[in-house]
C-alpha atoms as a PDB file:
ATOM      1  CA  UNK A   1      -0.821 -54.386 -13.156  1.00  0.00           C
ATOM      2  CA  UNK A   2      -3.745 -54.338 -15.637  1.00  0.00           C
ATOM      3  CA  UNK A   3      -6.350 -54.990 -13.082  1.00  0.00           C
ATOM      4  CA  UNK A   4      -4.765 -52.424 -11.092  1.00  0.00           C
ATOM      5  CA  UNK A   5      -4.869 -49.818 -13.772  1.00  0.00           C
ATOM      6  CA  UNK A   6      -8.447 -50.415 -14.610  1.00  0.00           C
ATOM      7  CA  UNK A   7      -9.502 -49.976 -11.429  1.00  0.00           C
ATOM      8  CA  UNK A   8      -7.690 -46.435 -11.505  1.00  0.00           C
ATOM      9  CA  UNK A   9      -9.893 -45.782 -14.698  1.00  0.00           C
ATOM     10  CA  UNK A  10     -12.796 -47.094 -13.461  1.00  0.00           C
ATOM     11  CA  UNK A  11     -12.501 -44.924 -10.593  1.00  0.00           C
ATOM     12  CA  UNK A  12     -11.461 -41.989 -12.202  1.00  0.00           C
ATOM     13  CA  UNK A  13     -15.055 -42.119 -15.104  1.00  0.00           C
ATOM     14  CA  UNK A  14     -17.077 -42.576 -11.072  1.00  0.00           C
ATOM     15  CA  UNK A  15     -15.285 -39.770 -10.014  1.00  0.00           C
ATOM     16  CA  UNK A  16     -16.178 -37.551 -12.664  1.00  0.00           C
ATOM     17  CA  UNK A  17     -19.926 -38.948 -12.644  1.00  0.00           C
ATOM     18  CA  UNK A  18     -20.402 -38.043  -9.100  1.00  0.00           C
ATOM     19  CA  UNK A  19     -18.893 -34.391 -10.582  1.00  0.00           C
ATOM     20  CA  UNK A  20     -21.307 -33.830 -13.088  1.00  0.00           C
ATOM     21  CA  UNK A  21     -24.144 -34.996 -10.428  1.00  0.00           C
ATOM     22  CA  UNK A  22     -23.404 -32.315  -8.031  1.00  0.00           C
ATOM     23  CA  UNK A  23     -23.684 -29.691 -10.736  1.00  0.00           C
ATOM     24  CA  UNK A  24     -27.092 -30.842 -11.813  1.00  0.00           C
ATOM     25  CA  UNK A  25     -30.030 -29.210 -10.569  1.00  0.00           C
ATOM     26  CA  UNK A  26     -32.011 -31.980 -11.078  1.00  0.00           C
ATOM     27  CA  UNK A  27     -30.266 -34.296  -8.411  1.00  0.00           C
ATOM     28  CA  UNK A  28     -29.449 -31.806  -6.068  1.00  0.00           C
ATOM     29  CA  UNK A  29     -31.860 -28.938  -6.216  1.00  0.00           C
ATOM     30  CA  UNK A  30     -30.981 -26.690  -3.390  1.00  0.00           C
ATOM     31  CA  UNK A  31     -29.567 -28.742  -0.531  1.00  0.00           C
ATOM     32  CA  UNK A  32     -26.272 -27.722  -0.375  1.00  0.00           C
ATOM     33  CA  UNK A  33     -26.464 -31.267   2.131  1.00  0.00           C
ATOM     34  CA  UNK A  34     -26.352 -33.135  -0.920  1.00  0.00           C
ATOM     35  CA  UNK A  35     -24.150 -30.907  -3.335  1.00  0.00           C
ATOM     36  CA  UNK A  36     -21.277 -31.584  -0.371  1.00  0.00           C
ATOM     37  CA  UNK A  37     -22.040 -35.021   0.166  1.00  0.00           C
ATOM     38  CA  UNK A  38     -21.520 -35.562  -3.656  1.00  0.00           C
ATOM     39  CA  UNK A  39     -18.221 -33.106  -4.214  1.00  0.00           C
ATOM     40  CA  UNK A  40     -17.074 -35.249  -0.882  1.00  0.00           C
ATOM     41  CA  UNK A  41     -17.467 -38.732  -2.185  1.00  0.00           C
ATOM     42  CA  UNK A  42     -16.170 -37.683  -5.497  1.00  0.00           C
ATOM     43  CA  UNK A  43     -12.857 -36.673  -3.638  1.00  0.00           C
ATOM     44  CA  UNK A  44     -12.856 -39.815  -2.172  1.00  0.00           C
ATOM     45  CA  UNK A  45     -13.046 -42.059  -4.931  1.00  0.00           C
ATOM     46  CA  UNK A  46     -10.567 -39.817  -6.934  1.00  0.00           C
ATOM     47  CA  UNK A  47      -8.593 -40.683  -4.435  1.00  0.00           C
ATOM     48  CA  UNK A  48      -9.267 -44.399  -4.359  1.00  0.00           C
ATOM     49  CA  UNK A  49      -8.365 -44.151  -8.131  1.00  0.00           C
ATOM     50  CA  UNK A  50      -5.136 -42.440  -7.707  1.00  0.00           C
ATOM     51  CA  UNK A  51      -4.492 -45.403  -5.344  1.00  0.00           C
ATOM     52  CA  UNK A  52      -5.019 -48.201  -7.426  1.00  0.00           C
ATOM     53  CA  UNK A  53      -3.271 -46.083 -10.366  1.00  0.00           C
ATOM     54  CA  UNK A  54       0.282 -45.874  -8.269  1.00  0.00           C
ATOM     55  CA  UNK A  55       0.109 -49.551  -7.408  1.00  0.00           C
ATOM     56  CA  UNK A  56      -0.121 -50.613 -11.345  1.00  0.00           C
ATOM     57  CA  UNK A  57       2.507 -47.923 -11.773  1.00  0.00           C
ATOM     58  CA  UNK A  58       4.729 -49.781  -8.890  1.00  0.00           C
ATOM     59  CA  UNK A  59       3.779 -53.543 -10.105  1.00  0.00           C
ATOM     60  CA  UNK A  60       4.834 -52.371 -14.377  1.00  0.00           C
ATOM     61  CA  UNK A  61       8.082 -52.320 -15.758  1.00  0.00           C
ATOM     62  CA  UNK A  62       7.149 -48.652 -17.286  1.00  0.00           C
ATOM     63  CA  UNK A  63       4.539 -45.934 -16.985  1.00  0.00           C
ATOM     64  CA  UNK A  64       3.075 -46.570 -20.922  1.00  0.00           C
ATOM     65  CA  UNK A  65       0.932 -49.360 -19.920  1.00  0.00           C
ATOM     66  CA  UNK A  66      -0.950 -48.302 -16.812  1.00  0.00           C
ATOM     67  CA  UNK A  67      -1.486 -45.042 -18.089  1.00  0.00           C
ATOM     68  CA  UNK A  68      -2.738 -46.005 -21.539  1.00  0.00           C
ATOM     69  CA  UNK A  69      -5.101 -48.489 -19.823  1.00  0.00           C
ATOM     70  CA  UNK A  70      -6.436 -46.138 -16.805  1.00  0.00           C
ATOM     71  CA  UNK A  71      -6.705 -43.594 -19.485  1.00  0.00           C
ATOM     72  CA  UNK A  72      -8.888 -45.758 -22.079  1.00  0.00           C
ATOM     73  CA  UNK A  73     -10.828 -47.331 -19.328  1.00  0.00           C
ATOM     74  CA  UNK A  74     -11.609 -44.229 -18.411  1.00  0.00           C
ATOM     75  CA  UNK A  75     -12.613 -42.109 -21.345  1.00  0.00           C
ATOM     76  CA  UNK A  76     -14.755 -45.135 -22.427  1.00  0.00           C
ATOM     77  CA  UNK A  77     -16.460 -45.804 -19.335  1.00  0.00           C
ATOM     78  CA  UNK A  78     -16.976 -41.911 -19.009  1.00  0.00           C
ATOM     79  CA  UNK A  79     -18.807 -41.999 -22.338  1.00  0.00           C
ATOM     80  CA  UNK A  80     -20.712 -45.078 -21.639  1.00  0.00           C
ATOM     81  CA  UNK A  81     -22.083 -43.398 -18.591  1.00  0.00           C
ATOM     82  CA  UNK A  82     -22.767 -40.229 -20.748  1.00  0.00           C
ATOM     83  CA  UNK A  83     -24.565 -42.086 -23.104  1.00  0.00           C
ATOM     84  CA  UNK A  84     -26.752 -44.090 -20.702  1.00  0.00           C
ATOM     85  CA  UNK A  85     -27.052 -42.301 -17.358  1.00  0.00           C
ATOM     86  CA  UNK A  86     -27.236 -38.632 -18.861  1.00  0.00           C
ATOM     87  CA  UNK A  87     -29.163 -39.619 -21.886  1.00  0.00           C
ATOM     88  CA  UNK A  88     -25.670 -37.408 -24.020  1.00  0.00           C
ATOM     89  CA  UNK A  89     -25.482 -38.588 -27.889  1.00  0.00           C
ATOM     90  CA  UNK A  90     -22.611 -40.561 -29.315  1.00  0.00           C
ATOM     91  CA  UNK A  91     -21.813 -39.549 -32.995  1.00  0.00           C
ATOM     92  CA  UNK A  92     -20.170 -42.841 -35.333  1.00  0.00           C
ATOM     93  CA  UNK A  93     -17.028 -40.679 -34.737  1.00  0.00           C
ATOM     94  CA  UNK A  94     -17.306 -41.440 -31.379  1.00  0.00           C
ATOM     95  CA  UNK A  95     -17.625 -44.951 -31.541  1.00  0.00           C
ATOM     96  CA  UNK A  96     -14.987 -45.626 -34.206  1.00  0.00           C
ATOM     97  CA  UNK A  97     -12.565 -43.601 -31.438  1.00  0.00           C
ATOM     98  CA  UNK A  98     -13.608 -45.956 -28.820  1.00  0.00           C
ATOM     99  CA  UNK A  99     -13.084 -48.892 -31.096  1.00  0.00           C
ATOM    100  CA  UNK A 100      -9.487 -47.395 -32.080  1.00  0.00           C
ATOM    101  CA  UNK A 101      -8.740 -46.646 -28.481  1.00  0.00           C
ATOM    102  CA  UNK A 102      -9.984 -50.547 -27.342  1.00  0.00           C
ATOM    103  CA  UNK A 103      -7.568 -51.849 -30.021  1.00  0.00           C
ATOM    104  CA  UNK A 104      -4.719 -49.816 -29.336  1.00  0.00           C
ATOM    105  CA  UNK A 105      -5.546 -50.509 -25.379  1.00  0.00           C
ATOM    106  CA  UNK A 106      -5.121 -54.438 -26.465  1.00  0.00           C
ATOM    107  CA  UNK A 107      -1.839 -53.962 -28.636  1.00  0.00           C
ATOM    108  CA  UNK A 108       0.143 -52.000 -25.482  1.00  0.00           C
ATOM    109  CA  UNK A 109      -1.579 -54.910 -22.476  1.00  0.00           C
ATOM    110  CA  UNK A 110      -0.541 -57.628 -24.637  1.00  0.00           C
ATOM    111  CA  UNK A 111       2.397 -59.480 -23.359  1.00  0.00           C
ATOM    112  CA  UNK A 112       5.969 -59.377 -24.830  1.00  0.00           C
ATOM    113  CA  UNK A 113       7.686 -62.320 -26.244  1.00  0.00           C
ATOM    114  CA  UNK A 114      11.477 -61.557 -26.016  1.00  0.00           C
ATOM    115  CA  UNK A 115      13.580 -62.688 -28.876  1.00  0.00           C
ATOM    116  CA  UNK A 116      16.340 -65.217 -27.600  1.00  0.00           C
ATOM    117  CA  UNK A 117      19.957 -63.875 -27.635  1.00  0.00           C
ATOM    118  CA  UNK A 118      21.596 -66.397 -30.330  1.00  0.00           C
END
């Protein structure tokens, strides 16, 4: 279920990626070849990521987990990407969110010990 749902996020910071790419001028310039070739792709691997997000949503016992973990995977793989591949700033705000959201991410994937009915 976890794998599945990280997948969806990973997915889902690609998708949005290939997004920004076909709006910049600097990767596409005027070939409207390439601006549809990127808005295409990104469609597809939206759709790869909506994919793996309904199978971690089938395999969970509730909808909390796989969408806190798609969600997190994606907004920090979407600002890693920022940061490195679009040369975008991250403020110490930003990375104490990250670090909040990675430590929440790890308190709602962790498994559950039941108590034992006495």
């Amino acid at each position: 279920m976890i794998y599945e749902a990280f997948l969806a996020g990973f997915w889902a910071s690609l998708g949005s990626t290939l997004g920004k790419l076909s709006g910049t001028e600097s990767v596409v310039g005027n070939s409207y070849a390439i601006w549809v070739l990127l808005l295409t792709v990104m469609v597809v691997v939206n759709t790869w990521g909506c994919r793996h997000y309904l199978r971690s949503l089938d395999a969970a016992a509730n909808s909390v987990a796989p969408t806190v973990v798609s969600a997190a995977t994606s907004y920090i793989l979407s600002g890693l990407i920022g940061i490195f591949l679009f040369d975008e700033g991250a403020s110490v705000t930003w990375w104490a969110g990250a670090m909040l959201i990675i430590l929440g991410l790890a308190l709602v994937a962790r498994p559950r010990n039941k108590p034992k009915d006495a």
